[in-house]
C-alpha atoms as a PDB file:
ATOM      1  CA  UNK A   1     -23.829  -8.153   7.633  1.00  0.00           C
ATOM      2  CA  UNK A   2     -22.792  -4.790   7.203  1.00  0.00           C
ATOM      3  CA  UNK A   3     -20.330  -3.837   4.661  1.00  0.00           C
ATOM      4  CA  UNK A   4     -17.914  -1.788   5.836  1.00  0.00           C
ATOM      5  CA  UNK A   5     -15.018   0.742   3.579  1.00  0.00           C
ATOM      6  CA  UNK A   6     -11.818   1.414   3.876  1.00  0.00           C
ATOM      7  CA  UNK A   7      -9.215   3.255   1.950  1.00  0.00           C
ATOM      8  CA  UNK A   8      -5.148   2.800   1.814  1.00  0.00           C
ATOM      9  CA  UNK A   9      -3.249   5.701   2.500  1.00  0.00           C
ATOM     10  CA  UNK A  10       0.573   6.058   2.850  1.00  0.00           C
ATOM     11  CA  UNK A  11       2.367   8.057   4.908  1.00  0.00           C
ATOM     12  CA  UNK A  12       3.143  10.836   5.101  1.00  0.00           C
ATOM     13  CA  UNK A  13       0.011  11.445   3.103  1.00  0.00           C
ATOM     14  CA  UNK A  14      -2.128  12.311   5.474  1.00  0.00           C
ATOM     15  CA  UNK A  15      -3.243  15.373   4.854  1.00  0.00           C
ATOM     16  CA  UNK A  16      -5.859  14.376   2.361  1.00  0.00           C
ATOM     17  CA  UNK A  17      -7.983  12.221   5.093  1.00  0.00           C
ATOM     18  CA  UNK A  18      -9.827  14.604   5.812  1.00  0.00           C
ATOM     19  CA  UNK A  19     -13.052  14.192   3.749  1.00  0.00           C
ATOM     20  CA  UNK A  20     -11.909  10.813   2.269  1.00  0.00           C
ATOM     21  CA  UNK A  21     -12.817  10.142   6.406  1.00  0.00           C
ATOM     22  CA  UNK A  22     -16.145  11.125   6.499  1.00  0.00           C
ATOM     23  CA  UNK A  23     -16.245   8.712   3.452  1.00  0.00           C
ATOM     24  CA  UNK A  24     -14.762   5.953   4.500  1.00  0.00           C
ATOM     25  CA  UNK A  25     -15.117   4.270   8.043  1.00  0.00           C
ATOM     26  CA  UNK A  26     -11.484   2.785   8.229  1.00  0.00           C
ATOM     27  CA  UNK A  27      -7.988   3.703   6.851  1.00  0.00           C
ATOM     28  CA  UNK A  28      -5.395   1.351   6.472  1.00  0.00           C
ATOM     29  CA  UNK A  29      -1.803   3.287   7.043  1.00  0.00           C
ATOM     30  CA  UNK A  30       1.196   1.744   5.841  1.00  0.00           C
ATOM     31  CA  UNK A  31       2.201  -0.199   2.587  1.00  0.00           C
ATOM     32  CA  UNK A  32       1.802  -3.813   1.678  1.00  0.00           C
ATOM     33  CA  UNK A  33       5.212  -4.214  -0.189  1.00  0.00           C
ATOM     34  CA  UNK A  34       7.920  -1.933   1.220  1.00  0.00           C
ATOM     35  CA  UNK A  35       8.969  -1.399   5.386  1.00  0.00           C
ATOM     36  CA  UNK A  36      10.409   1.651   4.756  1.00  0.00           C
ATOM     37  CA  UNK A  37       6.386   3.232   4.743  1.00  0.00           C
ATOM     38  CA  UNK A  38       5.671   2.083   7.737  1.00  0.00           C
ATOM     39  CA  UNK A  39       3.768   4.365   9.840  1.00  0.00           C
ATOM     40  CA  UNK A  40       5.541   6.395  12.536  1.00  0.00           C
ATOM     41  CA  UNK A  41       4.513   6.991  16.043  1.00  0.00           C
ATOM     42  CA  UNK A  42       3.375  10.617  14.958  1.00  0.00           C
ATOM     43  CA  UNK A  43       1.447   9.550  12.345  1.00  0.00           C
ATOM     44  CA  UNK A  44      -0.858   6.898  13.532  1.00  0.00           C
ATOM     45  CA  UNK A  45      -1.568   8.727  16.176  1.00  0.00           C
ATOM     46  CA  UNK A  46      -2.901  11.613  13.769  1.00  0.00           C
ATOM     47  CA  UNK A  47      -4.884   8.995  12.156  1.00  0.00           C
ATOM     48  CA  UNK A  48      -6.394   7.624  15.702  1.00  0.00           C
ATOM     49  CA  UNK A  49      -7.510  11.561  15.688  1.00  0.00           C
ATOM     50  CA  UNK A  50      -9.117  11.654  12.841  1.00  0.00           C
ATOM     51  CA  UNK A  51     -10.142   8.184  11.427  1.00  0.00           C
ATOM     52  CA  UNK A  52     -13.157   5.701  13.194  1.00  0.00           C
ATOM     53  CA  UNK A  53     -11.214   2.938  12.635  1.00  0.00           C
ATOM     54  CA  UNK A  54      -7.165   2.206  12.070  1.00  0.00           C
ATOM     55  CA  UNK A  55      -5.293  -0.975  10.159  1.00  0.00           C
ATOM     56  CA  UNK A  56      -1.702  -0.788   9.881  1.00  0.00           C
ATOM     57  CA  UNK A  57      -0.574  -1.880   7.269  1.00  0.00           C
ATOM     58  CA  UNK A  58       2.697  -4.084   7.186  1.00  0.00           C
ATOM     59  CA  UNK A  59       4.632  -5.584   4.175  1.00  0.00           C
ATOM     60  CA  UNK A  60       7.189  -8.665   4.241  1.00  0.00           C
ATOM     61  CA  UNK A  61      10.027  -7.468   6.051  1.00  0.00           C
ATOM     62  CA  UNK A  62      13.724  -7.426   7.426  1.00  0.00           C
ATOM     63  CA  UNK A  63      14.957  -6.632  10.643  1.00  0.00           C
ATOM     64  CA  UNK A  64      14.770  -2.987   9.981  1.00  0.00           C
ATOM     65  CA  UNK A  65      11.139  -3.563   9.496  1.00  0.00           C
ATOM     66  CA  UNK A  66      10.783  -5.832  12.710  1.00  0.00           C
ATOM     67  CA  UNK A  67      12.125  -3.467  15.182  1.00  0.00           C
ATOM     68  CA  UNK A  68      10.383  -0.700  13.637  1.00  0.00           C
ATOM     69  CA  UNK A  69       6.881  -2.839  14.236  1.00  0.00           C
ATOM     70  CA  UNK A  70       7.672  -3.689  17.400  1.00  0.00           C
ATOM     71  CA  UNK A  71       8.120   0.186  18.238  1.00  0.00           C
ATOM     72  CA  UNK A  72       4.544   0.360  17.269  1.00  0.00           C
ATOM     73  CA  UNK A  73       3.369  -2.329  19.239  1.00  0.00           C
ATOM     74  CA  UNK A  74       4.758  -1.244  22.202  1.00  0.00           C
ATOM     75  CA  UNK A  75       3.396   2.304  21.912  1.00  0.00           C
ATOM     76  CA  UNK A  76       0.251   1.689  21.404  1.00  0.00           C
ATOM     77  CA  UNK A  77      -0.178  -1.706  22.907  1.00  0.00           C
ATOM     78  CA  UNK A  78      -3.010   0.231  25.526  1.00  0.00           C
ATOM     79  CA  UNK A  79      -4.322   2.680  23.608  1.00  0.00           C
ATOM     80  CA  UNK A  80      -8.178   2.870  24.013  1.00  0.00           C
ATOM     81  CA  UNK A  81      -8.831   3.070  20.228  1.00  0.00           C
ATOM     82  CA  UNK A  82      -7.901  -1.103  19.167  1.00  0.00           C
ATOM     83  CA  UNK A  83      -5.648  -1.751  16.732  1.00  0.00           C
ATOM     84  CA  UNK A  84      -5.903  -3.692  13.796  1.00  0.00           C
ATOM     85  CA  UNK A  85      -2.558  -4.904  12.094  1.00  0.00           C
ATOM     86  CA  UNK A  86      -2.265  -6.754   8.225  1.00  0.00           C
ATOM     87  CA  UNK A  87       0.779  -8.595   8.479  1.00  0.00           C
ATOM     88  CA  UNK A  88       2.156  -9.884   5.342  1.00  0.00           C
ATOM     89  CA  UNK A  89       5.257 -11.701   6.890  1.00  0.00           C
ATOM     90  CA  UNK A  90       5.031 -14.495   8.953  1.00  0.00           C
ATOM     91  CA  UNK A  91       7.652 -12.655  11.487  1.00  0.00           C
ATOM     92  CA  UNK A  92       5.074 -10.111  11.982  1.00  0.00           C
ATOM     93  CA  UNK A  93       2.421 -12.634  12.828  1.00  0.00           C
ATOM     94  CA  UNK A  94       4.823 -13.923  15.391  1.00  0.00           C
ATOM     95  CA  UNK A  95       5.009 -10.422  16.744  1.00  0.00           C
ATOM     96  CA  UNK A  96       1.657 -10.163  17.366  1.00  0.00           C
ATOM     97  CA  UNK A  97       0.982 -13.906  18.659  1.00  0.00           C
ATOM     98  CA  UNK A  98       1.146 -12.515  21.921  1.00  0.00           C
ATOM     99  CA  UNK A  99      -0.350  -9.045  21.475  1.00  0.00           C
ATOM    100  CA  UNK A 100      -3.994  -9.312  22.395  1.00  0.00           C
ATOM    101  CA  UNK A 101      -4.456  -5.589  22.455  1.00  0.00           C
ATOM    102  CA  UNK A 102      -4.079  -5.953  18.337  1.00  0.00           C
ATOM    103  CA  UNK A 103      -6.508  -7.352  16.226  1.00  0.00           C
ATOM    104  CA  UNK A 104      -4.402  -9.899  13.612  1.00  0.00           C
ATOM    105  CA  UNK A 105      -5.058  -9.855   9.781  1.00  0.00           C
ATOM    106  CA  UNK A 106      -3.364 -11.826   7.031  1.00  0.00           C
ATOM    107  CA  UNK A 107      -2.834  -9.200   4.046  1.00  0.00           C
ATOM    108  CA  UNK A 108      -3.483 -10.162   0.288  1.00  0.00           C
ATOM    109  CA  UNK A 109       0.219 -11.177  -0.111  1.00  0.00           C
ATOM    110  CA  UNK A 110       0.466 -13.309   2.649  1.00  0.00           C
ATOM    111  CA  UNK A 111      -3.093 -14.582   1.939  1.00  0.00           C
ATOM    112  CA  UNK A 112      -1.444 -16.714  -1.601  1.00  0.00           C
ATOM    113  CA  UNK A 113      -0.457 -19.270   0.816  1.00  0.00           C
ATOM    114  CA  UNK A 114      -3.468 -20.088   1.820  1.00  0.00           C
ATOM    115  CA  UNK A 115      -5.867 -18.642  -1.526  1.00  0.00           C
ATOM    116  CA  UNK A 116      -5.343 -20.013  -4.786  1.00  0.00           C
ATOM    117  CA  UNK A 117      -6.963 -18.629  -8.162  1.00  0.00           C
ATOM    118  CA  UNK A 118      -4.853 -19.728 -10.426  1.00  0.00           C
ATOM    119  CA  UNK A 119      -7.301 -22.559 -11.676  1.00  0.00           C
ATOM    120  CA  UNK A 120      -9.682 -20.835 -14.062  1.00  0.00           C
ATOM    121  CA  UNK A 121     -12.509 -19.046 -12.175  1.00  0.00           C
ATOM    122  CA  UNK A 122     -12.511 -21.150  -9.074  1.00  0.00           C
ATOM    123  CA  UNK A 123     -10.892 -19.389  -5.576  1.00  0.00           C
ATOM    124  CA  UNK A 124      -9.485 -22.169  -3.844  1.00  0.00           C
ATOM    125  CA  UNK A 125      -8.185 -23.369  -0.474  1.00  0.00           C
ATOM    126  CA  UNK A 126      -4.241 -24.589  -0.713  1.00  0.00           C
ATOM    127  CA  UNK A 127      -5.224 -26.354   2.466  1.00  0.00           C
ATOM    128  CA  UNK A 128      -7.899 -26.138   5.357  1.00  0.00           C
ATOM    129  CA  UNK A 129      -5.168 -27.331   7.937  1.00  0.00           C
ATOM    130  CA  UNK A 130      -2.957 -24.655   6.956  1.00  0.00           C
ATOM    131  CA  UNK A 131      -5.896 -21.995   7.643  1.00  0.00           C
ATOM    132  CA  UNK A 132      -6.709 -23.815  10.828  1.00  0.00           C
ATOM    133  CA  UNK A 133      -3.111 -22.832  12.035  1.00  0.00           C
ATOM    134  CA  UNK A 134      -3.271 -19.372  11.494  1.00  0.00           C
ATOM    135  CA  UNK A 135      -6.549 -18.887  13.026  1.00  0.00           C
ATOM    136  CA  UNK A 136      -5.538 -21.087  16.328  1.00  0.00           C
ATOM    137  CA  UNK A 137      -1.692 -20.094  16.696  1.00  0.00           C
ATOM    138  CA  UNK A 138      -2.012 -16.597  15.707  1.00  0.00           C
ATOM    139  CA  UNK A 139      -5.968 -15.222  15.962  1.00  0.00           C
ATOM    140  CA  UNK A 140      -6.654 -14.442  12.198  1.00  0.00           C
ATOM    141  CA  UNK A 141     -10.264 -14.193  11.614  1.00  0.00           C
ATOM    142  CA  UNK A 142     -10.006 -12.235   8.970  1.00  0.00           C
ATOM    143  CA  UNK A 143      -8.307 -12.930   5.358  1.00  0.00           C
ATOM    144  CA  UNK A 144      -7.419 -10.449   2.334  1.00  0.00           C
ATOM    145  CA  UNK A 145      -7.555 -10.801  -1.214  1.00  0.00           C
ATOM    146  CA  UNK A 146      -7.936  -8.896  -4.341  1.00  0.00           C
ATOM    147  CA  UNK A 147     -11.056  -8.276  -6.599  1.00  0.00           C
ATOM    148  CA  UNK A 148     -10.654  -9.797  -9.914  1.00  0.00           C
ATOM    149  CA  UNK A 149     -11.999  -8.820 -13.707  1.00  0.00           C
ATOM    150  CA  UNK A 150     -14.394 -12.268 -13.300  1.00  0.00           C
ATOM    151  CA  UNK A 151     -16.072 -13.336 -10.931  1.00  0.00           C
ATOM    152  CA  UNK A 152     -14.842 -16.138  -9.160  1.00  0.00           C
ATOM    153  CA  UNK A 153     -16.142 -19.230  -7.849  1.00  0.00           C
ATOM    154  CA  UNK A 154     -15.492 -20.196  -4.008  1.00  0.00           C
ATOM    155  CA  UNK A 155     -15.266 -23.467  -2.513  1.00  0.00           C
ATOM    156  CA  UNK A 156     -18.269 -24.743  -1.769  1.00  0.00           C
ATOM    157  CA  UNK A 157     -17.666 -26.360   1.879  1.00  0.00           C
ATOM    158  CA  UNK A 158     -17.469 -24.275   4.982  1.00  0.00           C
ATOM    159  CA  UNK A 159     -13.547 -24.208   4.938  1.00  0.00           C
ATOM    160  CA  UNK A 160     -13.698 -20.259   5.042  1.00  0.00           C
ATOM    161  CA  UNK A 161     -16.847 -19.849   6.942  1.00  0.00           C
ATOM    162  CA  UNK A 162     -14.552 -18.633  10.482  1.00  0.00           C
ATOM    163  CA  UNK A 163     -12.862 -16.209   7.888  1.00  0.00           C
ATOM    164  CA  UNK A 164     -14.013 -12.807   7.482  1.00  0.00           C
ATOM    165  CA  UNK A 165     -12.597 -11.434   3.767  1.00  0.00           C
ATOM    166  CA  UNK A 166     -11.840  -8.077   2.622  1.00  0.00           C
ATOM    167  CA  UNK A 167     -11.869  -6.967  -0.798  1.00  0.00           C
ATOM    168  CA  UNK A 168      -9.069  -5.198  -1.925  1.00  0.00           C
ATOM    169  CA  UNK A 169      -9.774  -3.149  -5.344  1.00  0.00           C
ATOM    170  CA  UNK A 170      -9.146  -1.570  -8.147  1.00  0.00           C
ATOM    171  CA  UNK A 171      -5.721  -2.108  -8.540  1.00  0.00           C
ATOM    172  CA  UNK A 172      -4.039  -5.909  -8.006  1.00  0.00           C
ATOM    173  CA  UNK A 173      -0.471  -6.423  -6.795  1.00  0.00           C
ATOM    174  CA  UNK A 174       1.009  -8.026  -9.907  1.00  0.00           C
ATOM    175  CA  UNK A 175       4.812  -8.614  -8.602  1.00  0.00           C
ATOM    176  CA  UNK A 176       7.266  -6.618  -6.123  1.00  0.00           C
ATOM    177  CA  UNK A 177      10.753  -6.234  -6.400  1.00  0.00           C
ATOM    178  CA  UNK A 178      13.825  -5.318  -3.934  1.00  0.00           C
ATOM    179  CA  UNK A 179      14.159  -2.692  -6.171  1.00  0.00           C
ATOM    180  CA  UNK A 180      12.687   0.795  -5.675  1.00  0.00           C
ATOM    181  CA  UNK A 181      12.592   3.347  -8.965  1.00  0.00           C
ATOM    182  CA  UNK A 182      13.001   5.928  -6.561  1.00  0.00           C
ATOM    183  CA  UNK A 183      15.018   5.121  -3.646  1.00  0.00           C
ATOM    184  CA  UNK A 184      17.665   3.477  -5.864  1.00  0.00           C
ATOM    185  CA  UNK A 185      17.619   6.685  -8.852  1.00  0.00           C
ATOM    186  CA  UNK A 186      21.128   7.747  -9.587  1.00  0.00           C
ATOM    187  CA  UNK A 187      22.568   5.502  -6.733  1.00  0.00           C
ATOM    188  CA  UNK A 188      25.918   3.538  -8.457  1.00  0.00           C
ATOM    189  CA  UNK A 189      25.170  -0.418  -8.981  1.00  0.00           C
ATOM    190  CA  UNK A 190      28.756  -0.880  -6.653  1.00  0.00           C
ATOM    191  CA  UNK A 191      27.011   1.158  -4.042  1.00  0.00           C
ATOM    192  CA  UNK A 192      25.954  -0.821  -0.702  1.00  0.00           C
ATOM    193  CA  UNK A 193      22.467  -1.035  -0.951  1.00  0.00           C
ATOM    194  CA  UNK A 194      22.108  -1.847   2.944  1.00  0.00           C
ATOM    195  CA  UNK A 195      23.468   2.001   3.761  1.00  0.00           C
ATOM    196  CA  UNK A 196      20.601   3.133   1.432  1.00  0.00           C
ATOM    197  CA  UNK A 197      18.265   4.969   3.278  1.00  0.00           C
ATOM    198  CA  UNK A 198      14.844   5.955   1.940  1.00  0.00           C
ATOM    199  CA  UNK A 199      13.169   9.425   1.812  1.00  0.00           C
ATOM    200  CA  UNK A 200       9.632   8.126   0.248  1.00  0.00           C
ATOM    201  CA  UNK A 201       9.603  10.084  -2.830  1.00  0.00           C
ATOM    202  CA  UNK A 202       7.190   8.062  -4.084  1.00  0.00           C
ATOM    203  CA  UNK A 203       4.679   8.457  -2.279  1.00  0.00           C
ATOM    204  CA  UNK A 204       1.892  10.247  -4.509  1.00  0.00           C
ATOM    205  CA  UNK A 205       3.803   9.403  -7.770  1.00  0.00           C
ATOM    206  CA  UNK A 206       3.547   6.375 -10.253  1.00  0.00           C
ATOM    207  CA  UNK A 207       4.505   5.196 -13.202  1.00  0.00           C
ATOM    208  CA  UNK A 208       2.223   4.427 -16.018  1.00  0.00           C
ATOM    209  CA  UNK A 209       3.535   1.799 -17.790  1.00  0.00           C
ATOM    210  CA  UNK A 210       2.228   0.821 -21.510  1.00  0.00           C
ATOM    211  CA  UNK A 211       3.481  -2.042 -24.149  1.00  0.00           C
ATOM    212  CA  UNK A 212       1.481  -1.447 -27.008  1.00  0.00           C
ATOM    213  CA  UNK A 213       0.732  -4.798 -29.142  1.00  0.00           C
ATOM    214  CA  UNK A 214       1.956  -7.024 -26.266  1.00  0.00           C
ATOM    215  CA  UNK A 215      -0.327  -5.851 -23.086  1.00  0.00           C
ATOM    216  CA  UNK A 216      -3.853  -5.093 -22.957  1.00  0.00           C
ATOM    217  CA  UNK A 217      -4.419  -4.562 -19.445  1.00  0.00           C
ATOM    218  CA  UNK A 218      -3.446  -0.521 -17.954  1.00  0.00           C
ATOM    219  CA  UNK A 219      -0.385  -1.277 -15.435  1.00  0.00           C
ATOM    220  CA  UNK A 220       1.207   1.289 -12.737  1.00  0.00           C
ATOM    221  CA  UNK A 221       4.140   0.750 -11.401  1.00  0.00           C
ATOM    222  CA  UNK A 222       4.865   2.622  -7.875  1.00  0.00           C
ATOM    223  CA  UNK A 223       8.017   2.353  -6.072  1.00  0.00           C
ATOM    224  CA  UNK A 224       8.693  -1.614  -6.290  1.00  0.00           C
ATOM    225  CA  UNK A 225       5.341  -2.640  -7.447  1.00  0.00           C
ATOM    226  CA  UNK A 226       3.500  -3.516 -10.403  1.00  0.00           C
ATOM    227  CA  UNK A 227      -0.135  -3.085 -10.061  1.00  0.00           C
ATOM    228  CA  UNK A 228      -3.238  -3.782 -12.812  1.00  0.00           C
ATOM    229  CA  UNK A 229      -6.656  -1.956 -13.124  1.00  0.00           C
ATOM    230  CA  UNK A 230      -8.929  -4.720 -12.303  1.00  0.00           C
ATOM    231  CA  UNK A 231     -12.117  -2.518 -12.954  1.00  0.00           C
ATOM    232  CA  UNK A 232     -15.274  -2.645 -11.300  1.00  0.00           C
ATOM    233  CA  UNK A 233     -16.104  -5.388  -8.380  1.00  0.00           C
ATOM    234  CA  UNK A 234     -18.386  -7.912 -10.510  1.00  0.00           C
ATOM    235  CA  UNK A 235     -19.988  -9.033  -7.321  1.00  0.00           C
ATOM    236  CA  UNK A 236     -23.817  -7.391  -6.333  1.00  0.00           C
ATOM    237  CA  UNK A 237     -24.056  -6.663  -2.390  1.00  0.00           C
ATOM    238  CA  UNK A 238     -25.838  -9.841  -1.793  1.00  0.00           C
ATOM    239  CA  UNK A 239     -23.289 -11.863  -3.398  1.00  0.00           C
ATOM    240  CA  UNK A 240     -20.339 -10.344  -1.449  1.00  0.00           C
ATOM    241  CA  UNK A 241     -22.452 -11.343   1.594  1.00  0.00           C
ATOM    242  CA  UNK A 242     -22.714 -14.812   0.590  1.00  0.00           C
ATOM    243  CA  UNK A 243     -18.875 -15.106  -0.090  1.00  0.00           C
ATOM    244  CA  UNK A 244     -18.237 -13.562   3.235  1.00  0.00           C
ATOM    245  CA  UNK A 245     -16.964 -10.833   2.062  1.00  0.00           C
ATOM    246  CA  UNK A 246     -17.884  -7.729   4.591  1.00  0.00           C
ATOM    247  CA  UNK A 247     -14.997  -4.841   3.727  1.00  0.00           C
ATOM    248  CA  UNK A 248     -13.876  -2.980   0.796  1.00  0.00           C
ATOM    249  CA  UNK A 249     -10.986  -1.698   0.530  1.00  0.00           C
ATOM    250  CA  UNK A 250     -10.341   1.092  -1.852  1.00  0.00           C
ATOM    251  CA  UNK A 251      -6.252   0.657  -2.971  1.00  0.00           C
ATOM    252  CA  UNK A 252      -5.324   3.326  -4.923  1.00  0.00           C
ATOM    253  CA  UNK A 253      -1.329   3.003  -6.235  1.00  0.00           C
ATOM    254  CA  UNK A 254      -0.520   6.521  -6.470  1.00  0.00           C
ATOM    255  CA  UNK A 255      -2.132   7.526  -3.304  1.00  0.00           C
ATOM    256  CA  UNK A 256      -5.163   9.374  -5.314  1.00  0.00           C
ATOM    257  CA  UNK A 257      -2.396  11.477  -6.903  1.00  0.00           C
ATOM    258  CA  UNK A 258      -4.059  13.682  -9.853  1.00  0.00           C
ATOM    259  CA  UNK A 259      -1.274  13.022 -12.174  1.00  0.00           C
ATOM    260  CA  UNK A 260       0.994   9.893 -12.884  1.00  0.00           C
ATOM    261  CA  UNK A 261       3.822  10.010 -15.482  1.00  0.00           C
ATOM    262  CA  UNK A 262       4.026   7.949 -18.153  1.00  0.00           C
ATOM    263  CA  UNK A 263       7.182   5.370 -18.654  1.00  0.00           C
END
């Protein structure tokens, strides 16, 4: 099994790809947590021109976010270069039930409905009807998580064994708001946030957030996510074969931003 690297990067950050591509073999465009950084039309197709391999990336979403999806998926429904697609809605997976041209993947939010770790240092399976579902009704081979400090134990029957994992790292999506520091600065709490628009000034700026005496751990916060510095992967290469786990992704908050202010 060959392990393969990719490396988050939001639009319209592109210009940066450059050597990270030569690095890495795949990008993933798009944000987990927030539709308005979706990928345009332009801008995956910049990425087809310059990347080996292309994820988009897709958060939970609204009908904005929907239509805005589907734009993509009718665009570049025959392109020669296949798709993959992380959904992290269930709407989205719907979407692409019917889209063979795209590759399906359940992101690492989506993927808490089916992984649980919230039982000491043991990864475990909500369900393995629940995963047969997904992989019958809507394709999903392949499942998303997040490294962790420890290393974690995985179930020891073959519940995951038509799964393909990817390891997101080093920062883990603590919690995601409605709320944007960014979008919503200086806008009146009266104000109708549905006529909000969004100009992604976050993109290549975060937050560093400290509580000294109460929190340990080194926390960024970037547009409506909280994210924590979960350190190196704990796992040797032959051990991330035997959990299945054959891509790394490389999720960096701030979009590899050289400087972060504090908060």
């Amino acid at each position: 099994m060959v392990l393969e690297t990719a490396k988050c990067l939001t639009p319209p950050a592109l210009e940066a790809s450059a050597d990270d591509s030569k690095r890495y073999a795949r990008v993933y465009l798009g944000s987990e947590t927030c539709e308005w950084l979706l990928p345009n039309v332009e801008e995956i197709e910049r990425a087809l021109q310059t990347w080996r391999g292309v994820t988009i990336l897709t958060p939970p979403v609204t009908k904005l976010g929907l239509a805005r999806i589907q734009r993509i998926l009718a665009r570049f429904a025959s392109h020669p270069t296949p798709l993959e697609v992380v959904a992290n809605d269930f709407g989205v997976l719907e979407l692409l039930r019917s889209k063979a041209s795209f590759t399906p993947v359940v992101g690492r939010i989506l993927s808490k409905n089916f992984l649980d770790v919230s039982h000491g240092d043991t990864m475990g399976v909500t369900t393995g009807k629940a995963l047969d579902f997904i992989r019958t009704r809507y394709r999903v081979t392949r499942l998303e998580w997040t490294n962790y400090p420890r290393k974690l134990t995985f179930p020891g029957d073959d519940v995951l064994a038509p799964f393909s994992l990817s390891m997101y790292y080093p920062w883990q999506n603590l919690t995601t708001s409605r709320q944007c520091v960014f979008r919503f600065h200086g806008v009146s709490p009266t104000s109708r946030v549905d006529r909000i628009g969004c100009e992604r000034r976050c993109v290549g700026r975060a937050f560093r957030l400290r509580y000294p005496g109460m929190v340990e751990e080194a926390l960024l916060l970037k547009g409506n996510t909280v994210y924590s510095d979960t350190g190196k992967i704990p796992y040797t290469a032959g051990e991330l074969k035997r959990l299945g786990v054959d891509r790394l992704v490389v999720a960096t908050p701030n979009d590899s931003a050289k400087a972060s202010r504090n908060a």
